[in-house]
N, C-alpha and C. Protein backbone atom coordinates (compact mmCIF):
# COMPACT_ATOMS: atom_id res chain seq x y z
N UNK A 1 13.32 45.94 4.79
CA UNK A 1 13.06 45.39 3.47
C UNK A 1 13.56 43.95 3.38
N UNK A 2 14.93 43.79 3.88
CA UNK A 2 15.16 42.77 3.99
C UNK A 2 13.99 41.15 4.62
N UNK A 3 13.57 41.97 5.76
CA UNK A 3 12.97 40.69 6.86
C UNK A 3 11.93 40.49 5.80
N UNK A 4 11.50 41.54 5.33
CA UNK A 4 10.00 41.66 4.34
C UNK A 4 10.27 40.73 3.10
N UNK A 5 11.31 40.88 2.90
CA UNK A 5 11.99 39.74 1.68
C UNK A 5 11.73 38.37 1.89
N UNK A 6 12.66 38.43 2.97
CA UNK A 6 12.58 36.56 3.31
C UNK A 6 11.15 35.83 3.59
N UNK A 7 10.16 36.79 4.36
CA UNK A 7 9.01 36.41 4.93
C UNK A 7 8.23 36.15 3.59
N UNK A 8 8.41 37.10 2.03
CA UNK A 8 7.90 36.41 1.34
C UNK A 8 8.24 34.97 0.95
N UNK A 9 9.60 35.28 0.78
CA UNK A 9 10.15 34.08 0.24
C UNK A 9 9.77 32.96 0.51
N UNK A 10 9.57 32.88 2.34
CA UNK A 10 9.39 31.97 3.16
C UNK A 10 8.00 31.67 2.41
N UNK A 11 6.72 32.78 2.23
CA UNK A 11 5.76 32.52 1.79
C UNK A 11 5.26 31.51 0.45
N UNK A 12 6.17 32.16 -0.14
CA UNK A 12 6.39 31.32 -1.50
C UNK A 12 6.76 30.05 -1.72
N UNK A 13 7.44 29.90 -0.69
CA UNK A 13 8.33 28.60 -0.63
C UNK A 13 7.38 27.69 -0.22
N UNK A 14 6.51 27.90 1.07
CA UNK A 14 5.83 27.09 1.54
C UNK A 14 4.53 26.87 0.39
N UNK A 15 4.25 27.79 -0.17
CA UNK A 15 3.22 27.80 -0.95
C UNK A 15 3.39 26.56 -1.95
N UNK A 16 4.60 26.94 -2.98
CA UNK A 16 5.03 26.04 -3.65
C UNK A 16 5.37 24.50 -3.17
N UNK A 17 5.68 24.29 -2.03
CA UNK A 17 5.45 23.27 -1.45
C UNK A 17 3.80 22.17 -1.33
N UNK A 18 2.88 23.18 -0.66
CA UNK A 18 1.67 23.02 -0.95
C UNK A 18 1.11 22.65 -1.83
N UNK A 19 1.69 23.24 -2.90
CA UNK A 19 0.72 22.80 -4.30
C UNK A 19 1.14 21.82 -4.90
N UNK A 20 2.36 21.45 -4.41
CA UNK A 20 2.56 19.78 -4.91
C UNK A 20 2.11 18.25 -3.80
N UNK A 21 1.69 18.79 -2.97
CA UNK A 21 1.37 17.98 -2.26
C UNK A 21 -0.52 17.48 -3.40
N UNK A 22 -0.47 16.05 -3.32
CA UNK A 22 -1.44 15.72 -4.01
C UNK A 22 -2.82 15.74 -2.98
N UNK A 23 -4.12 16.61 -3.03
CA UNK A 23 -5.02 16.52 -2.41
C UNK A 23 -5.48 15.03 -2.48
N UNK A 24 -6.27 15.51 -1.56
CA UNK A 24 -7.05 13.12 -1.32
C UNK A 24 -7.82 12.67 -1.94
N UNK A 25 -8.80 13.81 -2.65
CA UNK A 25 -9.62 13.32 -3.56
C UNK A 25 -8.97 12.81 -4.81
N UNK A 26 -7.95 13.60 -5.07
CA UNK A 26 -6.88 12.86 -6.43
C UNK A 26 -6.36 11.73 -6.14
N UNK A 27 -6.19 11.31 -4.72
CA UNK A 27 -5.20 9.96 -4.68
C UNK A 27 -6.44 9.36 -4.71
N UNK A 28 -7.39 9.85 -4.00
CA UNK A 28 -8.48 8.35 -4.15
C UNK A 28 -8.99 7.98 -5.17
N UNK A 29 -9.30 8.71 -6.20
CA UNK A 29 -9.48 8.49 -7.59
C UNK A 29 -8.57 7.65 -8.48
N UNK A 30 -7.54 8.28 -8.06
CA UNK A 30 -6.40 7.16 -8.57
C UNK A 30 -6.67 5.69 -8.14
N UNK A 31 -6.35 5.82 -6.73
CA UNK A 31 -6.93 4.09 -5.86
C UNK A 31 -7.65 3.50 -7.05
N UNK A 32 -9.44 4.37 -7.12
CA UNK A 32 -10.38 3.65 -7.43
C UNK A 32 -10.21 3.65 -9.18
N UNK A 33 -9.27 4.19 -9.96
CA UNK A 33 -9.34 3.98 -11.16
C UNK A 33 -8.47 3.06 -11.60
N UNK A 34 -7.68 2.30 -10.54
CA UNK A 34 -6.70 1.67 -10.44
C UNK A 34 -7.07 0.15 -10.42
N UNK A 35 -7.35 -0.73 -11.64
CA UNK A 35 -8.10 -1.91 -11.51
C UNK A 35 -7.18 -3.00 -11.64
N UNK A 36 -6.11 -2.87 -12.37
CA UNK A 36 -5.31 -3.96 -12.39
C UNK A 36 -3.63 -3.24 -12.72
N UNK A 37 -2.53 -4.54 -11.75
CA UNK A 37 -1.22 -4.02 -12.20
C UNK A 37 -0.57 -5.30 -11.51
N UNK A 38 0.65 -4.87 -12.02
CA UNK A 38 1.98 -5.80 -11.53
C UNK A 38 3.14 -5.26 -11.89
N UNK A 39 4.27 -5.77 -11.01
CA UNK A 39 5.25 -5.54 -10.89
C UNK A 39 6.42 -6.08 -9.83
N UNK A 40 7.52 -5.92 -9.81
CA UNK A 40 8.43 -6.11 -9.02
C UNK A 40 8.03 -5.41 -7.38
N UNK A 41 8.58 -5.66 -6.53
CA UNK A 41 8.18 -5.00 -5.46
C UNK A 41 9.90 -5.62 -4.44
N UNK A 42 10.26 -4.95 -3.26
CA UNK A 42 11.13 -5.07 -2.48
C UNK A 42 10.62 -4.72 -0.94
N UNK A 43 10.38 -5.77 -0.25
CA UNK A 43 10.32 -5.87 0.93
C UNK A 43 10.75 -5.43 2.05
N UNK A 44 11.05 -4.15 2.80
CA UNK A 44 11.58 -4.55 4.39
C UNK A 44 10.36 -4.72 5.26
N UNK A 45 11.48 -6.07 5.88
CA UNK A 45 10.37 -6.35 7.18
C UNK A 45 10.96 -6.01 8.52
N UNK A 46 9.88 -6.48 9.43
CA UNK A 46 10.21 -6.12 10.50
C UNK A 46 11.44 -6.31 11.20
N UNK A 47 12.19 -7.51 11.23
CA UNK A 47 13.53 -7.43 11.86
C UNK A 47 14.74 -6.96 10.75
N UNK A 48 14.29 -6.35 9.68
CA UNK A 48 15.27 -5.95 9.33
C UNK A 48 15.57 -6.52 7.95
N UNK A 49 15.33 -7.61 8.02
CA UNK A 49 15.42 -8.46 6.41
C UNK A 49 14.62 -7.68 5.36
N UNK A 50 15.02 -8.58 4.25
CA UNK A 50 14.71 -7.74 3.33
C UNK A 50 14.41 -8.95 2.17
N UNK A 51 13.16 -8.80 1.55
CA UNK A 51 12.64 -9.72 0.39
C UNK A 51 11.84 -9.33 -0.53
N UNK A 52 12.34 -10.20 -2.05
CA UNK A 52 11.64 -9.19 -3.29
C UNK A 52 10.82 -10.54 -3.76
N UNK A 53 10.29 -9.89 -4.80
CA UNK A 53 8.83 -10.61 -5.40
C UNK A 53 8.34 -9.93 -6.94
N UNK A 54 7.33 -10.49 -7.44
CA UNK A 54 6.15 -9.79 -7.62
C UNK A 54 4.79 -10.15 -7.14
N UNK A 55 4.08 -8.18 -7.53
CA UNK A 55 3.09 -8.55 -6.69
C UNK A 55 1.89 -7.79 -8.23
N UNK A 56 0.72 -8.72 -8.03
CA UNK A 56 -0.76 -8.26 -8.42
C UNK A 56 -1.69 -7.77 -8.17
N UNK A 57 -2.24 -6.40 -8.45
CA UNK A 57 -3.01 -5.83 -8.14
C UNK A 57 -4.61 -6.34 -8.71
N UNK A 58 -5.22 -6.47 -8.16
CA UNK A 58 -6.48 -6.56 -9.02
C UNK A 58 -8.02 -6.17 -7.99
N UNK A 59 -8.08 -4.91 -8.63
CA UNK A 59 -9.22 -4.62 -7.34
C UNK A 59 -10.39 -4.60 -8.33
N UNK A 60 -11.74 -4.33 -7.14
CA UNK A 60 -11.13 -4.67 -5.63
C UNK A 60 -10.79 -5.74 -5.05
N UNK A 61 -10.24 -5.91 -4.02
CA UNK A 61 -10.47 -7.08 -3.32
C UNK A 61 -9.10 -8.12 -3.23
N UNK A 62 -7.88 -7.84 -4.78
CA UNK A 62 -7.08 -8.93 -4.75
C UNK A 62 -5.79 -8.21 -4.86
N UNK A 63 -5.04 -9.12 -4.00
CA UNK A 63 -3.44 -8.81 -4.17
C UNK A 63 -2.66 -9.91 -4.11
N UNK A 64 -1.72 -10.43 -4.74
CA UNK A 64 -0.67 -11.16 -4.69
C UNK A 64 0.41 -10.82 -4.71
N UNK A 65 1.11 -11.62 -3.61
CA UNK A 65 2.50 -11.32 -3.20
C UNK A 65 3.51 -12.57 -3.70
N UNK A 66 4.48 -12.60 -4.59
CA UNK A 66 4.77 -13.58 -4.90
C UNK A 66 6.71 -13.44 -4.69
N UNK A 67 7.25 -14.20 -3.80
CA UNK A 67 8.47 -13.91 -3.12
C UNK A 67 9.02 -15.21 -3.70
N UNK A 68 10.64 -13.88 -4.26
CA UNK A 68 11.31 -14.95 -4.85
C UNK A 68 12.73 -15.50 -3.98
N UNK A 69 13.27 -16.54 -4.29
CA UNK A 69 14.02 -17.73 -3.46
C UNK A 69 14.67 -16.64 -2.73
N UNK A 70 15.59 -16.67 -1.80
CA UNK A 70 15.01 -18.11 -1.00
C UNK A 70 14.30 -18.25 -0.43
N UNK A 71 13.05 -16.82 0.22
CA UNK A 71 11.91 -17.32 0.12
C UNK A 71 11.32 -17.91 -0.07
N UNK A 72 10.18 -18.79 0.54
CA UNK A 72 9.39 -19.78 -0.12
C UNK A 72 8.12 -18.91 0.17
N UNK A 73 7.55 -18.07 0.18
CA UNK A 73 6.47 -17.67 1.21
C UNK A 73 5.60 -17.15 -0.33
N UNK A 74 3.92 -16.78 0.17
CA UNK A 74 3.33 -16.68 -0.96
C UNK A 74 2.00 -16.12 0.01
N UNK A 75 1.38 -14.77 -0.53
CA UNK A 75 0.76 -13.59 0.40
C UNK A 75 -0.61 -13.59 -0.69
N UNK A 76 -1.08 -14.15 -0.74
CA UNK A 76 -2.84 -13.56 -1.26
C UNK A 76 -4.28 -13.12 -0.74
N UNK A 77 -4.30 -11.79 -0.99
CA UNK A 77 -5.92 -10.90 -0.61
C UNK A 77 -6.82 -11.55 -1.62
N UNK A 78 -7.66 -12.40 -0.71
CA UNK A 78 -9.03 -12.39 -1.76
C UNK A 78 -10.09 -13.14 -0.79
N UNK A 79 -11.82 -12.91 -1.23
CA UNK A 79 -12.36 -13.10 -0.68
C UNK A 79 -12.18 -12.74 0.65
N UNK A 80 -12.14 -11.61 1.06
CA UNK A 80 -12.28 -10.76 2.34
C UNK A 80 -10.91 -11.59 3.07
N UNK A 81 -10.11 -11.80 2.81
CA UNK A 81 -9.50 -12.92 3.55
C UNK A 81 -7.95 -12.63 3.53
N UNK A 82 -7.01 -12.65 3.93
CA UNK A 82 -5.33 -12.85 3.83
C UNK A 82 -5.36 -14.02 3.77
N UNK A 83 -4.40 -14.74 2.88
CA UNK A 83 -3.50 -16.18 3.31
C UNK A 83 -2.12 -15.90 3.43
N UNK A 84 -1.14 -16.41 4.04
CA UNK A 84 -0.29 -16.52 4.03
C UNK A 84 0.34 -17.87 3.99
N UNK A 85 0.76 -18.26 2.91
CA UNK A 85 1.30 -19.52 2.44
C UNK A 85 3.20 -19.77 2.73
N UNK A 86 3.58 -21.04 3.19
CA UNK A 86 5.21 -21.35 2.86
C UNK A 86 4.52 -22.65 2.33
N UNK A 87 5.28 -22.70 1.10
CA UNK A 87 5.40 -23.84 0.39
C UNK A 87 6.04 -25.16 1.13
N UNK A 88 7.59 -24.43 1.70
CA UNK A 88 8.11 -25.88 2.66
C UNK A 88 7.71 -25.69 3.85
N UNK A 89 6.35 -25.88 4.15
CA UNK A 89 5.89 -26.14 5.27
C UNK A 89 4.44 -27.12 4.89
N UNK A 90 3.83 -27.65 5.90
CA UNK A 90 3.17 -28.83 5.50
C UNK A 90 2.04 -28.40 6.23
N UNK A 91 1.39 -26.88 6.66
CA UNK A 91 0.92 -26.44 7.33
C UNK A 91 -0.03 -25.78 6.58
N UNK A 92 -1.53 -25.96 6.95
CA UNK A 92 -1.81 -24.97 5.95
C UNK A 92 -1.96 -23.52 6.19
N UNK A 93 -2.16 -22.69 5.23
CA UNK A 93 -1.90 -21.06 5.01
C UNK A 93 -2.49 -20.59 6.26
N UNK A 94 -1.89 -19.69 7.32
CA UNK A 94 -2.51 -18.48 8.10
C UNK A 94 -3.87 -17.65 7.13
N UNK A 95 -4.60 -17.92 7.47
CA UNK A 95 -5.89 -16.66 6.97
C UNK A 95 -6.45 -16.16 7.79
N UNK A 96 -6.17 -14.35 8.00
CA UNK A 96 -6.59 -13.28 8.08
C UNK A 96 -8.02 -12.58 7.89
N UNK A 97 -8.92 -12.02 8.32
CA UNK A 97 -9.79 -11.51 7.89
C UNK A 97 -9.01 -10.10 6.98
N UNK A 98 -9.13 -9.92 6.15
CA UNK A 98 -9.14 -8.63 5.09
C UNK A 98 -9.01 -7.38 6.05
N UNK A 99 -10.42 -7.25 6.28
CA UNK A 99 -11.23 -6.22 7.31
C UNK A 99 -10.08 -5.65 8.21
N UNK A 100 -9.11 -6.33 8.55
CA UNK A 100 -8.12 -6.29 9.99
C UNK A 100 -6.98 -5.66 9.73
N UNK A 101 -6.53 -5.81 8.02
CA UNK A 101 -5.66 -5.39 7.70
C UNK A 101 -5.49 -3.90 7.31
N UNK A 102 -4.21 -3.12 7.29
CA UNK A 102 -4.64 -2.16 6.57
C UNK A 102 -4.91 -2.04 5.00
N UNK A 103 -4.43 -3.14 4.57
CA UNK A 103 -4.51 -3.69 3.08
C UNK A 103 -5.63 -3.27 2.59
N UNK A 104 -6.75 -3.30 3.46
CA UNK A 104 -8.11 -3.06 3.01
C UNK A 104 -8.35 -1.43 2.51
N UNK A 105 -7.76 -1.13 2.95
CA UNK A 105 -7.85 0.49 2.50
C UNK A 105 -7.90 1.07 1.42
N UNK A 106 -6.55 0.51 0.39
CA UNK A 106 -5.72 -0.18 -0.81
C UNK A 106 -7.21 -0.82 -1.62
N UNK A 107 -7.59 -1.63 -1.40
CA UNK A 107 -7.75 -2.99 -2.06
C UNK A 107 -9.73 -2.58 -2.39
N UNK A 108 -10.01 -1.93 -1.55
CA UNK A 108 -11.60 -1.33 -1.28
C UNK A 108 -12.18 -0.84 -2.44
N UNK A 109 -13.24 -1.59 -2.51
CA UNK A 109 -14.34 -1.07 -3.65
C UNK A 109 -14.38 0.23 -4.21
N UNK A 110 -14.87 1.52 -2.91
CA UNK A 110 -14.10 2.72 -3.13
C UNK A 110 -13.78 3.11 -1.96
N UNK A 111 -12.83 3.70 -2.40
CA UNK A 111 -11.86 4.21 -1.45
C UNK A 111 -11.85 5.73 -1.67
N UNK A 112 -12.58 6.52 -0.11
CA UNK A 112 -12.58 7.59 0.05
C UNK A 112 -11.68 8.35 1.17
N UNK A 113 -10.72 8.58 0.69
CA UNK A 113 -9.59 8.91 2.13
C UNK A 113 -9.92 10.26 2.81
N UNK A 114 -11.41 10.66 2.28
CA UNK A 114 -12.20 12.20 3.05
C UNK A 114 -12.99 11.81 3.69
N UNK A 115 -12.76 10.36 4.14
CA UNK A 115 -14.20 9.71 4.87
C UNK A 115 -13.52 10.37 6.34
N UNK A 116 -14.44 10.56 7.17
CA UNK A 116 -14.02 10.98 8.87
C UNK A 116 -13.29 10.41 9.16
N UNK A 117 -12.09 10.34 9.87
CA UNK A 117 -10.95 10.09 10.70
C UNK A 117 -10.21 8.80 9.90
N UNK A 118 -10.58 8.62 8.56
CA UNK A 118 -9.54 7.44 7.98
C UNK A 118 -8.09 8.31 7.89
N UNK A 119 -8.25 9.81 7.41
CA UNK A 119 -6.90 10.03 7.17
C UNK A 119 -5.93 10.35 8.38
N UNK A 120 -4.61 10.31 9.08
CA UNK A 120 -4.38 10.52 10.53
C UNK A 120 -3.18 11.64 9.80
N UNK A 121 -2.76 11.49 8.86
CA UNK A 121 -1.60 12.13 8.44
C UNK A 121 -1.56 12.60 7.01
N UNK A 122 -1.12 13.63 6.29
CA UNK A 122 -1.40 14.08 5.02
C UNK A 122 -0.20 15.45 4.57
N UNK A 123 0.76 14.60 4.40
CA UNK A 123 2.08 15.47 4.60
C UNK A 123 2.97 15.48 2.85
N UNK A 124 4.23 16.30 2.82
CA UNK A 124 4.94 15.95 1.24
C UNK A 124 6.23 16.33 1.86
N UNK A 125 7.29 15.55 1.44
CA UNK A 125 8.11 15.37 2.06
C UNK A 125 9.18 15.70 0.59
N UNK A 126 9.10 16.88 -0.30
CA UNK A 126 9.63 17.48 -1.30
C UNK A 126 9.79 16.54 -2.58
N UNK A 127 9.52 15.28 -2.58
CA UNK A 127 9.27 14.35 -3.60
C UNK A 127 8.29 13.46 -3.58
N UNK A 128 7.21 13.45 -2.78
CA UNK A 128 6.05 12.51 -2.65
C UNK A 128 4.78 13.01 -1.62
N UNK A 129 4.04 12.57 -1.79
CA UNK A 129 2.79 13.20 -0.92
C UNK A 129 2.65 11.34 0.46
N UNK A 130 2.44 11.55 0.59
CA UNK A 130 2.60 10.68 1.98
C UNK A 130 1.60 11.20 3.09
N UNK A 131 0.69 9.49 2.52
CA UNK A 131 -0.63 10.00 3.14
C UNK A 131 -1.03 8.48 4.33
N UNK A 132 -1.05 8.59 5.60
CA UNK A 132 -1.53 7.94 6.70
C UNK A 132 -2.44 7.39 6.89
N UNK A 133 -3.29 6.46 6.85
CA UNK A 133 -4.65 6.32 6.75
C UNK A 133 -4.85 4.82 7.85
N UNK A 134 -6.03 4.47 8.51
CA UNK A 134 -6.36 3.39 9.44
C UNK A 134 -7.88 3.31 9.12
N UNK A 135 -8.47 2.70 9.68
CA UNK A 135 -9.52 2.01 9.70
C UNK A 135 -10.47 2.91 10.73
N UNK A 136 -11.39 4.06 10.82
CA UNK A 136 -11.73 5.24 11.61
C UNK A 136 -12.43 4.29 12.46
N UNK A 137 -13.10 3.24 12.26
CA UNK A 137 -13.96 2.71 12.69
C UNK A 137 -12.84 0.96 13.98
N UNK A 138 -12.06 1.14 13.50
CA UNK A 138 -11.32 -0.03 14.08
C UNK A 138 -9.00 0.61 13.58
N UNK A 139 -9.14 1.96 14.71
CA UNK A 139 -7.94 2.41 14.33
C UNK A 139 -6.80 1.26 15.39
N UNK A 140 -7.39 0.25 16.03
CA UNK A 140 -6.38 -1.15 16.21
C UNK A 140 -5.87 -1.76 15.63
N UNK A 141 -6.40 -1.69 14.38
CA UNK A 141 -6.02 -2.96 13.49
C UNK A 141 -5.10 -2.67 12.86
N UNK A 142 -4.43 -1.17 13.50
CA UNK A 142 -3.13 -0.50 12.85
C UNK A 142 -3.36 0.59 11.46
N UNK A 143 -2.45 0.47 10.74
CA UNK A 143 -2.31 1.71 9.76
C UNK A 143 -1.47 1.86 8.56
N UNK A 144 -1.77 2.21 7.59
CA UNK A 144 -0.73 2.16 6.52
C UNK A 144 -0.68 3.42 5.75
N UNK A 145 0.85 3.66 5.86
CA UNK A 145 1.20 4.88 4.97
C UNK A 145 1.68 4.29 4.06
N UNK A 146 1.33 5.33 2.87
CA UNK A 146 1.27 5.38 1.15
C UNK A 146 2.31 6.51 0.81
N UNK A 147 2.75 6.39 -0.16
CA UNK A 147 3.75 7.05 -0.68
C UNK A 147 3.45 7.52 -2.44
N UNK A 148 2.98 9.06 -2.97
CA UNK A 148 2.85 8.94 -4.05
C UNK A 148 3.43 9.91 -4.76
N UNK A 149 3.78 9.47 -5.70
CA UNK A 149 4.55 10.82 -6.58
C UNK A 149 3.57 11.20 -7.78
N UNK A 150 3.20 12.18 -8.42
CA UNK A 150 2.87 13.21 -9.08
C UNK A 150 3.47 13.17 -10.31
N UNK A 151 2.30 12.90 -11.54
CA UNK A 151 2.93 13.25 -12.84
C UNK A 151 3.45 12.18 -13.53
N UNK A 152 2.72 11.06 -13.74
CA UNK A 152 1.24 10.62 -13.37
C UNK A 152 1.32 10.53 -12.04
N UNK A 153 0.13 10.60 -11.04
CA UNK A 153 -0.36 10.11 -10.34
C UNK A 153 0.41 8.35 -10.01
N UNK A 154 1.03 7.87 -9.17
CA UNK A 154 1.69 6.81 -8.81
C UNK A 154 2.06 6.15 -7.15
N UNK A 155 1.24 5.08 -6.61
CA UNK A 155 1.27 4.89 -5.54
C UNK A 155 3.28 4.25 -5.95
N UNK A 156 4.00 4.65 -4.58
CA UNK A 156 5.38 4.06 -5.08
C UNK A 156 6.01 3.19 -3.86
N UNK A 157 5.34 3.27 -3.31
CA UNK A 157 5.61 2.48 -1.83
C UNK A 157 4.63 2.54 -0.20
N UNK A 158 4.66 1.68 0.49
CA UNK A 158 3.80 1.54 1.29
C UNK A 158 3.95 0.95 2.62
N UNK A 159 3.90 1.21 4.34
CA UNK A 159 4.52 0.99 4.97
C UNK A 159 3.30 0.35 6.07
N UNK A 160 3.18 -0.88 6.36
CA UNK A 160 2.00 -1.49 7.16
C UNK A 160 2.45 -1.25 8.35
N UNK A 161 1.80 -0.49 9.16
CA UNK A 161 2.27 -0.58 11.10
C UNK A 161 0.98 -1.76 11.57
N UNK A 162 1.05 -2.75 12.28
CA UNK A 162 -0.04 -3.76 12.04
C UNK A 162 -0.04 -3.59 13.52
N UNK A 163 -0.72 -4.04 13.74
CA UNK A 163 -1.91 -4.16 15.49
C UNK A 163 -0.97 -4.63 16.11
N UNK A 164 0.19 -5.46 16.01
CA UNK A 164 1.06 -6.58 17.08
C UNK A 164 2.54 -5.13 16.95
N UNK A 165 2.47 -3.77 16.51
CA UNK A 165 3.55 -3.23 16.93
C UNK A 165 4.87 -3.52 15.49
N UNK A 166 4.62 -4.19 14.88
CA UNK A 166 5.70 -4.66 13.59
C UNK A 166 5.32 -3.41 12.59
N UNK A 167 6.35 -3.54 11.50
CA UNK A 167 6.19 -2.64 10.68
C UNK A 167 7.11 -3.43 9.76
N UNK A 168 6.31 -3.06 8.02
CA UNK A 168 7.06 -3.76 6.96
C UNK A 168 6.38 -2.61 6.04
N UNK A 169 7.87 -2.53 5.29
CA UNK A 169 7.48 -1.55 4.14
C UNK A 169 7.83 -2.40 3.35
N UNK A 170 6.74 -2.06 1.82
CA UNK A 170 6.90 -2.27 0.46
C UNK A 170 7.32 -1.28 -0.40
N UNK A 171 8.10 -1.38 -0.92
CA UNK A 171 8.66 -0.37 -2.42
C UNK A 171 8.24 -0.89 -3.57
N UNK A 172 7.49 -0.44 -4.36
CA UNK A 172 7.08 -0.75 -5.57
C UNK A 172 8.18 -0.29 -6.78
N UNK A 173 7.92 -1.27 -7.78
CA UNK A 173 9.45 -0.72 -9.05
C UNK A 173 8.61 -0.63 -9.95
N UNK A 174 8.55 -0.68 -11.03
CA UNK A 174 8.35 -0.30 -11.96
C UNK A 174 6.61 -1.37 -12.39
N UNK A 175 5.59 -0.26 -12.30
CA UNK A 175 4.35 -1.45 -12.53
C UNK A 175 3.79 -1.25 -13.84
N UNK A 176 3.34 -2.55 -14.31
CA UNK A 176 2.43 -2.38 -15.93
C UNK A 176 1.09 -2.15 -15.02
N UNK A 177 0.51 -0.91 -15.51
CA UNK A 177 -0.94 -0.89 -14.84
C UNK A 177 -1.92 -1.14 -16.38
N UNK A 178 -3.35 -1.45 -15.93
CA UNK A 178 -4.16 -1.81 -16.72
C UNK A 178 -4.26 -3.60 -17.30
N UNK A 179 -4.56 -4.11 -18.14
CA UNK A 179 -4.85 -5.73 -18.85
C UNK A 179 -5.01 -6.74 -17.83
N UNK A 180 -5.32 -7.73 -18.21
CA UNK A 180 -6.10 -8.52 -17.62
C UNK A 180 -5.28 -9.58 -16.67
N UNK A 181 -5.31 -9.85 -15.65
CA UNK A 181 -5.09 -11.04 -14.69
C UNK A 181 -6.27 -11.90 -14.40
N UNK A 182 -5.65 -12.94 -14.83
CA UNK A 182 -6.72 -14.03 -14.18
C UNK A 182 -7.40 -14.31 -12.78
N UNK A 183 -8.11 -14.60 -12.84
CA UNK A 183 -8.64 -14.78 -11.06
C UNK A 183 -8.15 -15.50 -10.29
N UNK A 184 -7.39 -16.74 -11.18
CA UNK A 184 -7.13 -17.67 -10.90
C UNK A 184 -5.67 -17.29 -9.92
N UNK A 185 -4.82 -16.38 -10.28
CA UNK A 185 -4.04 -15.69 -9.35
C UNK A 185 -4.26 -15.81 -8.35
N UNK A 186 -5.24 -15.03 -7.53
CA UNK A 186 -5.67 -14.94 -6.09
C UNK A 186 -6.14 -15.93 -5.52
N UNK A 187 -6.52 -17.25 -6.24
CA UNK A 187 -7.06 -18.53 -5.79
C UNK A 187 -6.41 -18.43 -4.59
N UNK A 188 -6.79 -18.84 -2.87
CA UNK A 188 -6.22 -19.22 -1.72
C UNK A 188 -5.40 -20.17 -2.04
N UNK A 189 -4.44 -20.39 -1.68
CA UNK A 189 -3.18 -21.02 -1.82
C UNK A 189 -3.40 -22.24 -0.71
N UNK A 190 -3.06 -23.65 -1.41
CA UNK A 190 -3.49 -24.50 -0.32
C UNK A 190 -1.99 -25.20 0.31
N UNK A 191 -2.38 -25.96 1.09
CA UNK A 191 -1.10 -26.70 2.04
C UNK A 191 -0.47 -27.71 1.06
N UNK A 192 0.65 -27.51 1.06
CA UNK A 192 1.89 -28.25 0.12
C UNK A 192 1.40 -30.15 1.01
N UNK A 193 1.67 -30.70 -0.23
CA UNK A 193 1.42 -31.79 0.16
C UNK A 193 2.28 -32.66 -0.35
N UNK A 194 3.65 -32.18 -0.80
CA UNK A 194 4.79 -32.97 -1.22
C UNK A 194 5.74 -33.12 -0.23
């Protein structure tokens, strides 16, 4: 009776586990109902540092990364494109094709994470659903796991593994979702000329 006990328990347990894990069609809905936001955000990067900001959502297509001192650095998705801007530099912005990033995943017109082989991982780790996803069609260009919690529905952090082997996670804080951002936000950021 006993073993018969636990094996439910065990049953139950896992069950209840299960059902909080958020299926993909709910996160992707979220993604795609997800048109505009901002907020604080906190950086780790790859060697270890660590840098905060805010950042703008505006899909599809736009994100801004806006890093505060002593940072000088300045990250905008738009027009299929990454820039990566430093203000004290006299150089102009690194630009990225979009396409390359996993950003694009995020940022996509719609975003179906039941499409064939985008999802690699689809796990809940007792407070978040934590979902893996790459590019099925170009899984080089690396991969980004998402982090979401339940109740509302809330992407809360996000971890880029990029094609060169680096890895930088974002933590998201507290976002106003919905109202309007200008376009003018995502404008490509040009070379400092002071």
């Amino acid at each position: 009776m006993t073993r018969i006990a636990t094996f439910a328990l065990a049953l139950l347990t896992g069950q209840a586990a299960w059902a909080d894990k958020l299926p993909l069609g709910t996160i992707s809905g979220y993604l795609n109902d997800l048109k505009t936001a901002q907020g604080s955000f906190t950086q780790i990067n790859d060697d270890g540092s660590i840098s905060t900001g805010t950042i703008y959502i505006k899909r599809p297509g736009k994100m801004r990364f806006e890093y505060n001192a002593p940072d000088s650095a300045l990250v905008v998705a738009s027009a299929n494109a990454v820039y990566v801007a430093d203000s004290k530099s006299n150089q102009p912005p690194e630009t990225y094709p979009l396409r390359r990033t996993p950003l694009s995943l995020i940022l996509a017109r719609n975003v179906n994470l039941g499409k064939a082989n985008m999802v690699v991982g689809h796990d809940f780790d007792g407070t978040a659903t934590i979902v893996t996803a790459q590019d099925p069609e170009n899984p080089e260009y690396g991969s980004i796991q998402m982090k979401f919690t339940d109740n509302p529905v809330q992407l809360r952090q996000w971890v880029v593994n990029d094609d060169g082997g680096g890895q930088t996670t974002v933590i998201l804080g507290e976002m106003k979702v919905g109202g309007s951002l200008s376009n003018r936000l995502f404008d490509a950021p040009r070379r400092n000329t002071d």
